[in-house]
Protein backbone atom coordinates (compact mmCIF):
# COMPACT_ATOMS: atom_id res chain seq x y z
CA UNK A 1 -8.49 30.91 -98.82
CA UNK A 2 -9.85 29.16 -95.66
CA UNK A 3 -12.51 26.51 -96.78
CA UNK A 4 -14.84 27.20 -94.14
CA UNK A 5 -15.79 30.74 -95.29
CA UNK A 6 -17.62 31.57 -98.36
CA UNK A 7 -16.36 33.19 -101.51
CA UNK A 8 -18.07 35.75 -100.58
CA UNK A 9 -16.87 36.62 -97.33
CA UNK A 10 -12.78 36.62 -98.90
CA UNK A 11 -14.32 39.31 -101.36
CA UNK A 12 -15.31 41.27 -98.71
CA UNK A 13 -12.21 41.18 -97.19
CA UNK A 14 -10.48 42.36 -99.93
CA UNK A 15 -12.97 44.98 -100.21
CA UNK A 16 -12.41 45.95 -96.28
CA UNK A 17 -8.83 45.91 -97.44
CA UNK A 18 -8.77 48.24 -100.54
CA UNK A 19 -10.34 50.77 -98.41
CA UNK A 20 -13.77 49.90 -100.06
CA UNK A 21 -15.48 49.61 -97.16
CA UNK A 22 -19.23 50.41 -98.39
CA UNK A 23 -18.49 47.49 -101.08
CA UNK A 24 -17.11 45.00 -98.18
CA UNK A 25 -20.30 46.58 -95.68
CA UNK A 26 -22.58 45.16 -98.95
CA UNK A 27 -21.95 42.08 -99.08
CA UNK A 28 -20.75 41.18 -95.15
CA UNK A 29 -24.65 42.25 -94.28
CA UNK A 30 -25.88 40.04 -96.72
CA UNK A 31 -24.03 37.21 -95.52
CA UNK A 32 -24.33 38.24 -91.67
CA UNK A 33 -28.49 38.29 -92.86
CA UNK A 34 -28.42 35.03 -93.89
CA UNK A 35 -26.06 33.25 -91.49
CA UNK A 36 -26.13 31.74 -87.40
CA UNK A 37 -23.66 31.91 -85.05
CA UNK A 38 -21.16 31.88 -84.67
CA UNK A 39 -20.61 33.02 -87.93
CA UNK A 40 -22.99 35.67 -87.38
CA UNK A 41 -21.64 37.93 -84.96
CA UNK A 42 -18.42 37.53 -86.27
CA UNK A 43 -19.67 38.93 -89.55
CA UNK A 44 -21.09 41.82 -87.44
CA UNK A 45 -18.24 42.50 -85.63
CA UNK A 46 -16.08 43.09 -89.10
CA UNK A 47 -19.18 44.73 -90.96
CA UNK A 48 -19.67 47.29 -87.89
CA UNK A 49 -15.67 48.11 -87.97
CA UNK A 50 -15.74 48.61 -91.79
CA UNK A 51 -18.98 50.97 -91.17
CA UNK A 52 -16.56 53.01 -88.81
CA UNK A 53 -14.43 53.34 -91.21
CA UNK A 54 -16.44 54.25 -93.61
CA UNK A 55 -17.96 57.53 -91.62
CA UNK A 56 -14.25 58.08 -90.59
CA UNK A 57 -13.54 58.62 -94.24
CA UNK A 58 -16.33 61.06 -94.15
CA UNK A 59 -15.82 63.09 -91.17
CA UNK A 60 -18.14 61.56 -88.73
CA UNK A 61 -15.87 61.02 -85.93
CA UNK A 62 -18.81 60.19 -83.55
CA UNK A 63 -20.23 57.35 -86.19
CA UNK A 64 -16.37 56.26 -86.57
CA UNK A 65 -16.08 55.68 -82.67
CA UNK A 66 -19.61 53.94 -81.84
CA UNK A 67 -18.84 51.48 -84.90
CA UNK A 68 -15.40 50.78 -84.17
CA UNK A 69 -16.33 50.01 -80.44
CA UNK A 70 -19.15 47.45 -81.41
CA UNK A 71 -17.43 46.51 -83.90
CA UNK A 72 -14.00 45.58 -81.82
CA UNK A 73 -16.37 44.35 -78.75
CA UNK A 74 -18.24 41.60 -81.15
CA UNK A 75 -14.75 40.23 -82.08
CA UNK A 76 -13.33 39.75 -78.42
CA UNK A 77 -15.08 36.43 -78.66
CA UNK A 78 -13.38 35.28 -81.91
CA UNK A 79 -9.97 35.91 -80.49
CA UNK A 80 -6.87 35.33 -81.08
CA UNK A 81 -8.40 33.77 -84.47
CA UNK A 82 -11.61 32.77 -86.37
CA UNK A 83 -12.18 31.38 -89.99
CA UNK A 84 -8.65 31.68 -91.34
CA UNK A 85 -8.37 35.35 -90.15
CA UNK A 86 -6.59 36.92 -87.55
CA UNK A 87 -9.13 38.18 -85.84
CA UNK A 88 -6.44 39.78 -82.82
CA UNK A 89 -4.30 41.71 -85.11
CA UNK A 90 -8.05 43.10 -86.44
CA UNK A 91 -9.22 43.80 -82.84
CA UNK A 92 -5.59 45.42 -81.46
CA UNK A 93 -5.72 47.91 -84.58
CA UNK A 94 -9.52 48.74 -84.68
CA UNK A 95 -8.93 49.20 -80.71
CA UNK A 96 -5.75 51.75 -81.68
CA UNK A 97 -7.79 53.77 -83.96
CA UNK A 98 -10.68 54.05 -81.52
CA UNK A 99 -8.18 55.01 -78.94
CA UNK A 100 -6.39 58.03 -81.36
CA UNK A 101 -9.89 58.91 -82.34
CA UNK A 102 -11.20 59.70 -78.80
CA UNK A 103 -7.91 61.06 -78.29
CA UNK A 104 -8.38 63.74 -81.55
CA UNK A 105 -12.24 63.83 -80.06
CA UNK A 106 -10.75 65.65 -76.91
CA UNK A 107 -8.26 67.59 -78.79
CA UNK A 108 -9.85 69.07 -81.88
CA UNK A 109 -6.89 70.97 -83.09
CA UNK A 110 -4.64 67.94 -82.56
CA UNK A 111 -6.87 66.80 -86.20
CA UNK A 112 -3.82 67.37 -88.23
CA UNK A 113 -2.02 64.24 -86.93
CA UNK A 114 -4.76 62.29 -87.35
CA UNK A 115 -5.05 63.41 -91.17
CA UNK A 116 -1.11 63.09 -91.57
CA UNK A 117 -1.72 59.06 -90.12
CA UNK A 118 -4.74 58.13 -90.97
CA UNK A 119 -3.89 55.54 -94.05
CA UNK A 120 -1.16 54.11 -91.78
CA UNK A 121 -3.83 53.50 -88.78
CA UNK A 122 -6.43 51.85 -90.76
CA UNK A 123 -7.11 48.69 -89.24
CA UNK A 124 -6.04 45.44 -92.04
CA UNK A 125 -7.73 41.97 -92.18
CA UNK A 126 -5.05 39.48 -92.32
CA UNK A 127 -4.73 35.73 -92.39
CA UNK A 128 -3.92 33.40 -89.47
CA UNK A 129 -1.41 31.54 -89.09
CA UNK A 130 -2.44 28.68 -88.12
């Protein structure tokens, strides 16, 4: 656990990575509410990503994209780390998904490989290593 992030924000990420991502969206808004920068867009940038993936697990593939755009273009700033994360692992995945979702987007009957790979391209919030 990085010291300079609250115990809440480490629950959240284990939310984000259980696939909970209302649950991590709950309490990352509370804390992006409350907080300045730069914490605060990086919050953003993570809450809007785990949004996306929250209307990708229902179907809105339009939601899924706009999210994980905003989401990926808050973080650019953060890169290649922030806060004890690795915020350019989280950016190069949330980027891949966006680009196999407006791939899918173009190609509606190509949604079967997108179903098939969909656990496997969820974007993961890891530690840095530094």
């Amino acid at each position: 656990m990085n010291e300079t992030m609250s115990e809440e924000f480490w629950q959240g990420v284990e939310q984000f990575n259980a696939g909970q991502f209302y649950a991590c969206h709950d309490i990352l808004e509370a804390l992006w509410i409350d907080s300045i920068e730069p914490d605060k867009t990086f919050y953003q940038g993570i809450l809007q990503i785990a949004v996306g993936l929250y209307h990708l697990g229902n179907h809105n593939l339009r939601g899924a994209m706009i999210l994980l755009g905003e989401g990926s273009n808050r973080l650019r700033r953060y890169l290649p780390s922030y806060g004890g994360i690795n915020v350019e692992e989280l950016f190069t995945e949330s980027v891949d998904l966006l680009k196999t979702l407006q791939q899918e987007s173009l190609q509606p009957m190509a949604n079967n490989k997108l179903a098939e790979n969909q656990a496997r391209l969820l974007p993961r919030i890891s530690l840095s290593k530094l």
